[in-house]
N, C-alpha and C. Protein backbone atom coordinates (compact mmCIF):
# COMPACT_ATOMS: atom_id res chain seq x y z
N UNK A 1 0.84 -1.20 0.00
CA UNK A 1 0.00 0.00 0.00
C UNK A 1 0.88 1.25 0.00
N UNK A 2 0.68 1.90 -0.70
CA UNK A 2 1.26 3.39 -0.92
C UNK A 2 1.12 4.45 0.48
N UNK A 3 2.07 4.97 0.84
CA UNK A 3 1.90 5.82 2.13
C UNK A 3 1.69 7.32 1.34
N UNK A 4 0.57 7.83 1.91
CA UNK A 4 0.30 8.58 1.56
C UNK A 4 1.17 10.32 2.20
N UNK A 5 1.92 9.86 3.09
CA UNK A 5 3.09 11.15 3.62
C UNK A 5 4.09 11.15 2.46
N UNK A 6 4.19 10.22 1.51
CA UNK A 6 5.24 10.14 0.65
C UNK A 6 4.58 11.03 -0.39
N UNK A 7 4.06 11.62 -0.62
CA UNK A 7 3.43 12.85 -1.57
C UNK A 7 3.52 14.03 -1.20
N UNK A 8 3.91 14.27 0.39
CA UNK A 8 3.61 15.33 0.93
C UNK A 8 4.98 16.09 0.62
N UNK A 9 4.89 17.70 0.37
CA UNK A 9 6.37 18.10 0.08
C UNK A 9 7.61 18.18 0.90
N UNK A 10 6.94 17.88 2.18
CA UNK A 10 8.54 17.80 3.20
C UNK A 10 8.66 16.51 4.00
N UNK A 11 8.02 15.69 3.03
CA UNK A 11 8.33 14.32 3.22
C UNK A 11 9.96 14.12 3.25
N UNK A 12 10.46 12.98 4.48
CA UNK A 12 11.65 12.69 4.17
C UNK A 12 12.61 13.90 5.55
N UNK A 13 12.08 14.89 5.55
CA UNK A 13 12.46 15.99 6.16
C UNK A 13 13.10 15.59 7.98
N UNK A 14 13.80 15.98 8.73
CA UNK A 14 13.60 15.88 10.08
C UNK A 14 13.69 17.06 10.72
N UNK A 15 12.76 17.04 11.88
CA UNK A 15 12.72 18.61 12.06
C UNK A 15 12.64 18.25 13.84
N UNK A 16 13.45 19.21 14.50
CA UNK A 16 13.67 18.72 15.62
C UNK A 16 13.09 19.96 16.67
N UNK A 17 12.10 19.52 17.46
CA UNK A 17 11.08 21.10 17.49
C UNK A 17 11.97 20.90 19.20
N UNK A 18 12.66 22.01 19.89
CA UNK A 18 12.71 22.84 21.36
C UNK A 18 11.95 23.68 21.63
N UNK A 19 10.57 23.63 21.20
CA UNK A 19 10.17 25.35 21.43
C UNK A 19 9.16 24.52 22.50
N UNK A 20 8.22 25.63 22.76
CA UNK A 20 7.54 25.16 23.95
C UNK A 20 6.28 26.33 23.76
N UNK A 21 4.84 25.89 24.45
CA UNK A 21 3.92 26.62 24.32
C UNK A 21 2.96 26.72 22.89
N UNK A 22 3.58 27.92 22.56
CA UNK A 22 2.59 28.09 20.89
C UNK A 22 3.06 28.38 19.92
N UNK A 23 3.61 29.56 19.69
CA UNK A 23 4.31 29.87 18.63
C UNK A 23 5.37 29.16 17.56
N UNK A 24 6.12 28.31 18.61
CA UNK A 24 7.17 27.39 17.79
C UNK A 24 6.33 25.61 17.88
N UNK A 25 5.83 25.38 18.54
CA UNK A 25 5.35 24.60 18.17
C UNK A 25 3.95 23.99 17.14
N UNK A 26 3.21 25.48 16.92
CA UNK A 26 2.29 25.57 15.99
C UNK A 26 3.69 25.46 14.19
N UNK A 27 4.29 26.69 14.40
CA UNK A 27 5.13 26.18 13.11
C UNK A 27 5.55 24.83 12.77
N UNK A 28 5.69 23.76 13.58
CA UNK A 28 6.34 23.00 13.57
C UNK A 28 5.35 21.76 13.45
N UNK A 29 4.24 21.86 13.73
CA UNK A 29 2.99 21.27 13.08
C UNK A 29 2.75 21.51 11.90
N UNK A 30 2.80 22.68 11.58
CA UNK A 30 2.36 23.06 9.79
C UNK A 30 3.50 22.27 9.46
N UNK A 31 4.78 22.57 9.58
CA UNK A 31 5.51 21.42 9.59
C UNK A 31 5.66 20.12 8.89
N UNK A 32 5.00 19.48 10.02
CA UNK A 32 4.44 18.02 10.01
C UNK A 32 3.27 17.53 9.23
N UNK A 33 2.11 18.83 8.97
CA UNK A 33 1.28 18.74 8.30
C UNK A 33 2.00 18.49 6.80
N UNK A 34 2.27 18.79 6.21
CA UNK A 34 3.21 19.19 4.73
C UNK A 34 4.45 18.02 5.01
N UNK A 35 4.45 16.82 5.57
CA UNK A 35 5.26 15.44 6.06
C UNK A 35 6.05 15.50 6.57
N UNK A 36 6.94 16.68 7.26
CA UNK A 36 8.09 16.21 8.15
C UNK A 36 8.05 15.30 9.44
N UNK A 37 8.75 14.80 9.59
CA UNK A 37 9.11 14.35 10.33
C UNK A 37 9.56 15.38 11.86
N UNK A 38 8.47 15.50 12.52
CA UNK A 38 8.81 16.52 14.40
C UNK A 38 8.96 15.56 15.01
N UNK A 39 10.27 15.58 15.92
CA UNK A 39 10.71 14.81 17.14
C UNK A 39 10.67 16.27 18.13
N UNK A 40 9.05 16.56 18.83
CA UNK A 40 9.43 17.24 19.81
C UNK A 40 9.64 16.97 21.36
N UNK A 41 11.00 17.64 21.38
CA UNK A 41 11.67 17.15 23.04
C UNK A 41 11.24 18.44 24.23
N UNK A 42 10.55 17.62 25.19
CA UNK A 42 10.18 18.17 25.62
C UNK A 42 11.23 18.25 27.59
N UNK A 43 10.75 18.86 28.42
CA UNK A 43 11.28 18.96 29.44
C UNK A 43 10.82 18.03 30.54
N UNK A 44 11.54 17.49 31.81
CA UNK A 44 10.87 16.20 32.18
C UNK A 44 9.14 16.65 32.24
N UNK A 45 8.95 17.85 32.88
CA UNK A 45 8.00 18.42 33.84
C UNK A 45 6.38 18.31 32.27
N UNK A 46 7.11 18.68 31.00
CA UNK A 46 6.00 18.49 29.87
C UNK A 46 6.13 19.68 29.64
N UNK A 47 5.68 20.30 28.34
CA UNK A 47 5.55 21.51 28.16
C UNK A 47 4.21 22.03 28.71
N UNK A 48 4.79 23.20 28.85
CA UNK A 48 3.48 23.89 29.60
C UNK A 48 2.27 24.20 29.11
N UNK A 49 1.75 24.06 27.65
CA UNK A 49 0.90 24.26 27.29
C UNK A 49 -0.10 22.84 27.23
N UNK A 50 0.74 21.83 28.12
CA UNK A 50 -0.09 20.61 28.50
C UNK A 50 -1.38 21.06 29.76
N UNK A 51 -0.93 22.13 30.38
CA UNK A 51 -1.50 22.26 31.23
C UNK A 51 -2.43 23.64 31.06
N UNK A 52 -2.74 24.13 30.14
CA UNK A 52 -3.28 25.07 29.98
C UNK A 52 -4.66 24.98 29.33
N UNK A 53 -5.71 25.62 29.63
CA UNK A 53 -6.80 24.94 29.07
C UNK A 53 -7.95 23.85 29.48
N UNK A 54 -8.80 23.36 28.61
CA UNK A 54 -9.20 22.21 28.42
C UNK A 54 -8.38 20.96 28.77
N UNK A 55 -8.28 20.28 29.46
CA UNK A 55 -7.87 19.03 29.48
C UNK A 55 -8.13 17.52 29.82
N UNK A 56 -7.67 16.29 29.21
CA UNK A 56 -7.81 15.12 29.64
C UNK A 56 -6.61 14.93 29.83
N UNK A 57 -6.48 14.18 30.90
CA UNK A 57 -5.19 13.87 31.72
C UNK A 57 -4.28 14.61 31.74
N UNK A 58 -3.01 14.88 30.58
CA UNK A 58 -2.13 16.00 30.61
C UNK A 58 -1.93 16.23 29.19
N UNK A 59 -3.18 15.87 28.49
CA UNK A 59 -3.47 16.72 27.19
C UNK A 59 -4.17 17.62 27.16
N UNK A 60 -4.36 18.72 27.08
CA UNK A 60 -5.01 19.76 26.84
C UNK A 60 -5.16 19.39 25.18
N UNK A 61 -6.45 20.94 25.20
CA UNK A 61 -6.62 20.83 23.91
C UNK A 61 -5.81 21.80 22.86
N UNK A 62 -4.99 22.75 23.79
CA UNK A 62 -3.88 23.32 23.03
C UNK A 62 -2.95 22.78 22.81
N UNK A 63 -2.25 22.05 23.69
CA UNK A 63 -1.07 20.77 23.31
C UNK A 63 -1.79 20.07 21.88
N UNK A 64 -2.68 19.83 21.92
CA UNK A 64 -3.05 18.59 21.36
C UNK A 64 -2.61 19.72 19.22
N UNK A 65 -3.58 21.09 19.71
CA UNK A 65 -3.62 21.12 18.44
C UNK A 65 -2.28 21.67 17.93
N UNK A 66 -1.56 21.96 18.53
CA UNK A 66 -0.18 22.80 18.24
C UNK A 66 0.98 21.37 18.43
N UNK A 67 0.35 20.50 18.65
CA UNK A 67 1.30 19.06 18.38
C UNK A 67 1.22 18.11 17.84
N UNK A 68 0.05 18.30 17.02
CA UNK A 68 -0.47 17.21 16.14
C UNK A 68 0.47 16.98 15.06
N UNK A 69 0.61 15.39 14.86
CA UNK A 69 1.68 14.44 14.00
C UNK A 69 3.05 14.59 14.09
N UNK A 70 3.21 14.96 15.46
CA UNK A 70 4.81 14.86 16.41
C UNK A 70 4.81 12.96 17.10
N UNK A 71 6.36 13.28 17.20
CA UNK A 71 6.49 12.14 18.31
C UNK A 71 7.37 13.58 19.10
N UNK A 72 7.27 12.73 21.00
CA UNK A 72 8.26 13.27 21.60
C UNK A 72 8.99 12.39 22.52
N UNK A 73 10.23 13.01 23.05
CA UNK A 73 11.01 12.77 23.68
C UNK A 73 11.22 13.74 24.97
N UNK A 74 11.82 12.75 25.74
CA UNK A 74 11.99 13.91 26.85
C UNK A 74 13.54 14.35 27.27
N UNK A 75 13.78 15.19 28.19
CA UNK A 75 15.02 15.06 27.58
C UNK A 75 15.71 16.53 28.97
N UNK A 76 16.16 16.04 29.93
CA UNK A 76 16.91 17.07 30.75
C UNK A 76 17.87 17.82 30.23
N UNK A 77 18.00 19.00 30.03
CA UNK A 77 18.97 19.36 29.33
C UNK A 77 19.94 20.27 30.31
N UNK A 78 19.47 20.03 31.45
CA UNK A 78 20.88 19.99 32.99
C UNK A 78 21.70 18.90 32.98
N UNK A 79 21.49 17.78 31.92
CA UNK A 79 22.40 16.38 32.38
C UNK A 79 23.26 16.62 31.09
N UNK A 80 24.28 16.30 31.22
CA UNK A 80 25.44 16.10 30.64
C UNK A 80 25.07 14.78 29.23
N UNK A 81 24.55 14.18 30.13
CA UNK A 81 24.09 12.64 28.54
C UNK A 81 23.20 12.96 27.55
N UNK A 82 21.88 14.09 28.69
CA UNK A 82 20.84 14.68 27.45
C UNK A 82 21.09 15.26 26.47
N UNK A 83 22.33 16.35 26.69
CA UNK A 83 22.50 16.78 26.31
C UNK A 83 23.52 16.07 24.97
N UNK A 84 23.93 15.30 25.42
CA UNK A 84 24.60 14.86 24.22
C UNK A 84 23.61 14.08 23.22
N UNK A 85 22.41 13.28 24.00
CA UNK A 85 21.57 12.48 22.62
C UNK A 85 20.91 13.82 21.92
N UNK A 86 20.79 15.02 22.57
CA UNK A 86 20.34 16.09 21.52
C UNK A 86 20.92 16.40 20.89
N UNK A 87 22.53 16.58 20.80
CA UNK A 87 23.43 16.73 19.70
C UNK A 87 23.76 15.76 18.52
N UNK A 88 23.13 14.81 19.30
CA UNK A 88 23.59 13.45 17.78
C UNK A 88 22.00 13.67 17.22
N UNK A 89 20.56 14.19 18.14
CA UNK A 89 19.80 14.50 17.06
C UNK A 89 19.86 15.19 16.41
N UNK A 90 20.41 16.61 16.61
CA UNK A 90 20.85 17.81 15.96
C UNK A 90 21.60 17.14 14.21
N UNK A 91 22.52 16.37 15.05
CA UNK A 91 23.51 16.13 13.70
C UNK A 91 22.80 15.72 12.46
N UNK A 92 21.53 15.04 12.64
CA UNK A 92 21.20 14.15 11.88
C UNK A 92 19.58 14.76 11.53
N UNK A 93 19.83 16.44 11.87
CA UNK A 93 18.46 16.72 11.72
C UNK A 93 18.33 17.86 10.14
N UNK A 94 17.51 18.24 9.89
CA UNK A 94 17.36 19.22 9.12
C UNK A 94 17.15 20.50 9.29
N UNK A 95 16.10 20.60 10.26
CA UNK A 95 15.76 21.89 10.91
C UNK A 95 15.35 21.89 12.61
N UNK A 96 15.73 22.87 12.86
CA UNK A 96 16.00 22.91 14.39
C UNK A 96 15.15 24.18 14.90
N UNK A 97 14.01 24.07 15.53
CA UNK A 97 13.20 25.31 15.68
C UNK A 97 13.00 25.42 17.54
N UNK A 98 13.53 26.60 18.16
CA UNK A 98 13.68 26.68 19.12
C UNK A 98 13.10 28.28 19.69
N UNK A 99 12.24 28.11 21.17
CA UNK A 99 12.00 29.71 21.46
C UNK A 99 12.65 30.05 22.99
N UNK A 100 13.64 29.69 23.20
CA UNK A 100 14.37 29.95 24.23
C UNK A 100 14.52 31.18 24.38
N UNK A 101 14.67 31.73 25.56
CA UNK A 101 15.39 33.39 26.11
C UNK A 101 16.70 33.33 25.19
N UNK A 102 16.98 34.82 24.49
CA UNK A 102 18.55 35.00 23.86
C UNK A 102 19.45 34.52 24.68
N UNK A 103 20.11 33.75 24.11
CA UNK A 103 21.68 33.51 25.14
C UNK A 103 21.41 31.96 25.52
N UNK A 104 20.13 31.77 25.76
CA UNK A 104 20.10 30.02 26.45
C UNK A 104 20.75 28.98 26.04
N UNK A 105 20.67 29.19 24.90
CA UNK A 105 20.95 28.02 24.20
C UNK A 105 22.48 28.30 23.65
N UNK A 106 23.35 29.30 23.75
CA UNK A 106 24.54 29.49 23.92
C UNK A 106 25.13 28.55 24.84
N UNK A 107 24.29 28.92 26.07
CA UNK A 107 25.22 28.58 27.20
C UNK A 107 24.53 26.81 27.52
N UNK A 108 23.70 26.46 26.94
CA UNK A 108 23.90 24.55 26.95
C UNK A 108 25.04 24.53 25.96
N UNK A 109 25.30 25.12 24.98
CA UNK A 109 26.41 24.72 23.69
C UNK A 109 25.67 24.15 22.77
N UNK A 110 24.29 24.89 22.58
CA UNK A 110 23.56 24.22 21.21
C UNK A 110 22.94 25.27 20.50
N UNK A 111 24.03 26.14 20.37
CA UNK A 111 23.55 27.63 19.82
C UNK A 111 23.91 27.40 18.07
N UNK A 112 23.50 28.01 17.31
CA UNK A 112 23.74 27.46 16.16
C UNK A 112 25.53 27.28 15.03
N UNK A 113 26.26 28.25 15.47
CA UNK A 113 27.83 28.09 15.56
C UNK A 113 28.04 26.63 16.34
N UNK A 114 27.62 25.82 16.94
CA UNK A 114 28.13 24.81 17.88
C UNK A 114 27.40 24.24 17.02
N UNK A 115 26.07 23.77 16.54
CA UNK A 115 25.47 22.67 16.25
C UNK A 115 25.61 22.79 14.35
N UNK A 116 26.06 23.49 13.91
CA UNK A 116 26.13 23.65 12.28
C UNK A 116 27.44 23.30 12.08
N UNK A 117 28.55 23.33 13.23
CA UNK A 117 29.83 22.60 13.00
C UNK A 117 30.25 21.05 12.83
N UNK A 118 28.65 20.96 13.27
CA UNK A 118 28.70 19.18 12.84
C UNK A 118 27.69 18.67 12.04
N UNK A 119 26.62 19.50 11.79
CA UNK A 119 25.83 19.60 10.41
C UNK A 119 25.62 20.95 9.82
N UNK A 120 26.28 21.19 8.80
CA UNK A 120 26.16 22.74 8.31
C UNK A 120 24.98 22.74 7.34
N UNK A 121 24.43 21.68 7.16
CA UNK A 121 22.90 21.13 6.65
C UNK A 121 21.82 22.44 7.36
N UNK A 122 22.23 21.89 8.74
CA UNK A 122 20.81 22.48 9.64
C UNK A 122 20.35 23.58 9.18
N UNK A 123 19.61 24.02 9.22
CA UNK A 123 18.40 25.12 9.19
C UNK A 123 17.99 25.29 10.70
N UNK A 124 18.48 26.57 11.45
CA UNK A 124 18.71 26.82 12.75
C UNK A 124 17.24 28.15 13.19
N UNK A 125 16.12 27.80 13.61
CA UNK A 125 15.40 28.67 13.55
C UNK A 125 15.14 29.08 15.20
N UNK A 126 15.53 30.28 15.20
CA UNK A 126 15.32 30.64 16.86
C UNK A 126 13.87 31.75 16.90
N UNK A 127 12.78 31.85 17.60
CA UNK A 127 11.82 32.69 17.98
C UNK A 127 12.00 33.03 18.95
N UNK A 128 11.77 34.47 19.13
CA UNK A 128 11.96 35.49 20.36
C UNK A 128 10.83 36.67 20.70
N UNK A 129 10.96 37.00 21.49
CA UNK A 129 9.46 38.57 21.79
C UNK A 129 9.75 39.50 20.81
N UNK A 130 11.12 40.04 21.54
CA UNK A 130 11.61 41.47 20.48
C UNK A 130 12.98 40.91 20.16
N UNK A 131 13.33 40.08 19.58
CA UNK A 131 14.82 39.82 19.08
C UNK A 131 16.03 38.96 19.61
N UNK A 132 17.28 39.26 19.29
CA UNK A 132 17.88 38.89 20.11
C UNK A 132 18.77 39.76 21.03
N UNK A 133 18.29 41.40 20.49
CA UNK A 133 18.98 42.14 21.48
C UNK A 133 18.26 43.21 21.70
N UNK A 134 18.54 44.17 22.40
CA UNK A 134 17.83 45.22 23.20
C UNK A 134 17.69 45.28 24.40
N UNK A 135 16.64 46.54 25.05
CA UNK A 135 16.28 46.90 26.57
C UNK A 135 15.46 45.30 26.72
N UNK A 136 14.51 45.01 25.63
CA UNK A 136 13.26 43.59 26.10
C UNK A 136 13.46 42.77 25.40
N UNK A 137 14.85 42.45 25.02
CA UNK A 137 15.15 40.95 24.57
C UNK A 137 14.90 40.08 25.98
N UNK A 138 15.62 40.51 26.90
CA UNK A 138 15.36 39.09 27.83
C UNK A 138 13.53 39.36 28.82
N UNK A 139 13.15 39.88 28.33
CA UNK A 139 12.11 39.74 28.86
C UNK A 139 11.43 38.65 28.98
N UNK A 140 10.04 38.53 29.43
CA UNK A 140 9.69 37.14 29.49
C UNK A 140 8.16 37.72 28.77
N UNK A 141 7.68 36.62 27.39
CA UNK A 141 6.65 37.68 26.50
C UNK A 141 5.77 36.52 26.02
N UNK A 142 4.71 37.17 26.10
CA UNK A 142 3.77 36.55 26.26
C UNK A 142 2.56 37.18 24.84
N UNK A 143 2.02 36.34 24.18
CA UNK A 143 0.89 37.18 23.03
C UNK A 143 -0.03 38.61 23.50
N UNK A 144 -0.52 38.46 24.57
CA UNK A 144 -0.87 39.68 25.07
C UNK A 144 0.05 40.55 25.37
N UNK A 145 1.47 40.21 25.74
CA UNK A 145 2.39 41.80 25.38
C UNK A 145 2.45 41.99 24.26
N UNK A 146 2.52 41.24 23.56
CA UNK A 146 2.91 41.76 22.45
C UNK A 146 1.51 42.14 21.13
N UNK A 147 0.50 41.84 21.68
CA UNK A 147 -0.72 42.46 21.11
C UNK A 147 -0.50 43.79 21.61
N UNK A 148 -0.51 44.24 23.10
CA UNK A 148 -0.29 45.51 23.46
C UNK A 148 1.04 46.63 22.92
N UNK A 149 1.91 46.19 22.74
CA UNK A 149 3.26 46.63 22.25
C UNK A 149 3.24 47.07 21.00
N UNK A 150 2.81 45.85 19.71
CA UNK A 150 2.60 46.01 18.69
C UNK A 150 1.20 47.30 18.57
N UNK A 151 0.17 47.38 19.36
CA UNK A 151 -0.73 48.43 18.82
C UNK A 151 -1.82 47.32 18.23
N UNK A 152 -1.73 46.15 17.86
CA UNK A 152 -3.06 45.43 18.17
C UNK A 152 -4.20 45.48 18.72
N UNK A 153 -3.82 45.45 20.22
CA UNK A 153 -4.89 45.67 21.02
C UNK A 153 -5.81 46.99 21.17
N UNK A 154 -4.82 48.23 20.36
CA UNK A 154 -5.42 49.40 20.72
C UNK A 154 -6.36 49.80 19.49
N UNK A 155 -5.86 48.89 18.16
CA UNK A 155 -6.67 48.69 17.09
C UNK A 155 -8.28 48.34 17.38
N UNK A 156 -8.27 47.42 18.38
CA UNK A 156 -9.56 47.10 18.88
C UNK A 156 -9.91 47.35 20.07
N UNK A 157 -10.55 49.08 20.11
CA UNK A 157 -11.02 49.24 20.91
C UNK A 157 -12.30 48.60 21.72
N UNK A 158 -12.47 48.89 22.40
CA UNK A 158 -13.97 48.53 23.42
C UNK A 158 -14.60 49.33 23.01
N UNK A 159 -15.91 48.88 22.17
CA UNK A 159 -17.10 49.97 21.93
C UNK A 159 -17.94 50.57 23.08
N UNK A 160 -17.69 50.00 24.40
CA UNK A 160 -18.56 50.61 25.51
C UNK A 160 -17.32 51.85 26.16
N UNK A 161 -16.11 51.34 26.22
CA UNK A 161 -15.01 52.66 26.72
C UNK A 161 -14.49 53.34 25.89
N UNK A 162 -13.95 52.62 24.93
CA UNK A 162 -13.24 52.95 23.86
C UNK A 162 -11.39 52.96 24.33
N UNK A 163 -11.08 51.73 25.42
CA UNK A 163 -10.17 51.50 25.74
C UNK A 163 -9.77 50.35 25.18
N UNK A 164 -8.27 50.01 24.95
CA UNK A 164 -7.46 48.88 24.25
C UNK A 164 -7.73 47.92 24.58
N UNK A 165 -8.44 46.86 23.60
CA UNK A 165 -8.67 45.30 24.12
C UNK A 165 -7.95 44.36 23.59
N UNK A 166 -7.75 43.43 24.59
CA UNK A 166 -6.90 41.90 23.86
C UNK A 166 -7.89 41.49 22.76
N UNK A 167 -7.09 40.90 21.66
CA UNK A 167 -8.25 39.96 20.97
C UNK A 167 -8.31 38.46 21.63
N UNK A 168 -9.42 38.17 21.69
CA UNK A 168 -9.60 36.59 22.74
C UNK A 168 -9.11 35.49 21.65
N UNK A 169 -8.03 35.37 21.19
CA UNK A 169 -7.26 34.34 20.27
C UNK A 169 -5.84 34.83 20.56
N UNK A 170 -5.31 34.07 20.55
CA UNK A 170 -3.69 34.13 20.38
C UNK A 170 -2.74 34.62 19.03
N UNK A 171 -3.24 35.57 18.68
CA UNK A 171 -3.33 36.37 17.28
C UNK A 171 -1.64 36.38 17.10
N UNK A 172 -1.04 37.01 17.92
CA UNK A 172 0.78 36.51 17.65
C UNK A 172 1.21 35.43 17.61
N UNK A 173 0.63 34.69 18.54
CA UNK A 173 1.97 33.56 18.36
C UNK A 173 1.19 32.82 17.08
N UNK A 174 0.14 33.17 16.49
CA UNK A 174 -0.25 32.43 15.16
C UNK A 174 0.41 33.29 14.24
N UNK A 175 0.42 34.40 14.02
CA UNK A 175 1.24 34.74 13.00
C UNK A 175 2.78 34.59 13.35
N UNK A 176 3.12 34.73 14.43
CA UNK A 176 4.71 34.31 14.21
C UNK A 176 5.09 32.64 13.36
N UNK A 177 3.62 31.62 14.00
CA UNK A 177 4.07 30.16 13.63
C UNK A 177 3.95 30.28 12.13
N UNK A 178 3.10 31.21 11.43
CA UNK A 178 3.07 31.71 10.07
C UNK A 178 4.02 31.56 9.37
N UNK A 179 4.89 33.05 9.85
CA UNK A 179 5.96 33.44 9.74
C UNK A 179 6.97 32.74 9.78
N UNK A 180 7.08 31.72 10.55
CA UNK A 180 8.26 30.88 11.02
C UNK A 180 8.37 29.91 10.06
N UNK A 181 6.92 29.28 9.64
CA UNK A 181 6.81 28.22 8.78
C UNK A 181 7.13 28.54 7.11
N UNK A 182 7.25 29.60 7.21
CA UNK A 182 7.16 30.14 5.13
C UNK A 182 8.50 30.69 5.67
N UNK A 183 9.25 30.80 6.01
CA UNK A 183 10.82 31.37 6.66
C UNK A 183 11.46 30.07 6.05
N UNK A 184 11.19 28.66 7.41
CA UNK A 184 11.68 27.90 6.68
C UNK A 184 11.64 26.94 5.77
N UNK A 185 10.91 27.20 5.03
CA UNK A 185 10.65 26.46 3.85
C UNK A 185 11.41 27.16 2.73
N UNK A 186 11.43 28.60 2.94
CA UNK A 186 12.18 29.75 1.99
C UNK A 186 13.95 29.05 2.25
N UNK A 187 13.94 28.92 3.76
CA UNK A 187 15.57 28.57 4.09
C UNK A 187 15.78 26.90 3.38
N UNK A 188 15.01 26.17 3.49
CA UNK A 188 14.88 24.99 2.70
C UNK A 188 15.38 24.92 1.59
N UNK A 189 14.86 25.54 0.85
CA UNK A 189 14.57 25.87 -0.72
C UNK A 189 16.13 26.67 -1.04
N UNK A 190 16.85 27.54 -0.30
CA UNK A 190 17.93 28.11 -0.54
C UNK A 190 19.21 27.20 0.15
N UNK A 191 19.22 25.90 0.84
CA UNK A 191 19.58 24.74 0.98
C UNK A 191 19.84 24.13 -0.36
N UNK A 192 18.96 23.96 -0.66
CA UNK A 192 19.02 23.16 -2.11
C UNK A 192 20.07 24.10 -2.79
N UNK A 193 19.58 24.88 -3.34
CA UNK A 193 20.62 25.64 -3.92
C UNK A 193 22.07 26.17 -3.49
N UNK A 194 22.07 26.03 -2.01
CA UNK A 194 23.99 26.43 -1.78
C UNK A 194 24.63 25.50 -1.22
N UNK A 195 23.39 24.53 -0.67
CA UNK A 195 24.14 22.85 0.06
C UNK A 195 24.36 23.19 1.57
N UNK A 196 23.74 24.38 1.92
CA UNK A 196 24.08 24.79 3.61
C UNK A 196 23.09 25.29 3.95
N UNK A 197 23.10 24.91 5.19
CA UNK A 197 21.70 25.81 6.32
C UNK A 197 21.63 27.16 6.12
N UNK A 198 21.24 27.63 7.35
CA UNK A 198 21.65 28.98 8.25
C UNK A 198 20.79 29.32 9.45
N UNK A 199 20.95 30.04 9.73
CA UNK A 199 19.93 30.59 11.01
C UNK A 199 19.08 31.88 10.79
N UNK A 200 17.77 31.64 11.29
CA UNK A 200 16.64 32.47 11.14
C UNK A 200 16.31 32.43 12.41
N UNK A 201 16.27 34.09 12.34
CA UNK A 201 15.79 34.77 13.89
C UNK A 201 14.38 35.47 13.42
N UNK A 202 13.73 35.06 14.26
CA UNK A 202 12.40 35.59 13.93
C UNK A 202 11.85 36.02 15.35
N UNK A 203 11.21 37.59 15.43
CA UNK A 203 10.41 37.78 16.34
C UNK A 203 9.52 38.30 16.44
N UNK A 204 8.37 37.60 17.15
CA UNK A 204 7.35 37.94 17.48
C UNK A 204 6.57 39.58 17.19
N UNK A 205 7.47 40.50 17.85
CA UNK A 205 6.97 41.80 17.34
C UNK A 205 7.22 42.07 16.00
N UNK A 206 8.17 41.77 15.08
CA UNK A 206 8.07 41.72 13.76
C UNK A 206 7.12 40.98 13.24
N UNK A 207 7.07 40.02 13.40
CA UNK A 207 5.39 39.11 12.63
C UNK A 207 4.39 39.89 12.81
């Protein structure tokens, strides 16, 4: 019988998702939707968007839809061994999509200079609030800051005050997973053509 992922265009693909919550892990579903292959590794504790929401046991229904056609792994990345089976996944991966604080992933040694020295293949995609530098790079950011920041929220006023409202959807971190997902498929596609990765920084207030 014919598998029907073998039609899909990023069939064949491996894509190794660190992100956590929404934003990087919604990209990384579209992803999977279009056949890659997501091995997302998660932290012992689960990602946190297991617990957010709707839930049966420690699926929620946001995990569920921002992880659909993943496998995962778990994976301490305080231990010295975890850290190494993530580098032999790294080696052997294609794309690497991560939303860590700037600097984190420097200081495990899986920043993209460290992990492209042993596959210069990879496609290194990092998501952030505002970047990787500035006064609110290390901030800690959330879709409602950044609805407020961006001028979103003030777009939609309250017709009874006429004060700035959230929109009740997660309106950023869907366009960042947007964004993230047509990024790397663009970085894909320019793979083919030079035989090397690179790294894509994408943030949130830009999407």
């Amino acid at each position: 019988m014919n598998d029907p992922q073998a039609s899909l265009p990023l069939h064949g693909l491996r894509v190794l998702d660190l992100s956590a919550v929404l934003s990087g892990p919604m990209c990384t579903a579209l992803l999977a939707d279009q056949g890659a292959e997501v091995l997302k590794v998660e932290p012992p504790g689960g990602d946190l968007s297991r617990r957010i929401g709707p839930a049966k046991g420690d699926m929620s229904a946001m995990f569920i839809a921002a992880n659909r056609g993943k496998r995962s792994i778990v994976l301490d990345l305080k231990r010295a061994d975890h850290l190494q089976v993530l580098r032999d996944l790294a080696r052997r991966a294609d794309v690497l999509v991560e939303n860590f604080r700037p600097g984190a992933m420097a200081r495990l040694g899986l920043d993209h200079a460290a992990l492209s020295a042993d596959n210069p293949r990879l496609v290194y995609a990092s998501i952030t609030g505002f970047g990787q530098s500035g006064p609110y790079a290390d901030g800690r950011v959330y879709d409602a800051v950044i609805q407020a920041v961006s001028g979103i929220s003030a777009s939609h006023p309250s017709q009874a005050s006429g004060e700035p409202m959230l929109l009740a959807t997660t309106v950023c971190d869907k366009l960042t997973a947007l964004t993230a997902a047509q990024a790397i498929g663009a970085a894909l596609l320019a793979r083919e053509r030079s035989g090397r990765g690179g790294k894509l920084e994408l943030a949130m207030l830009d999407a």
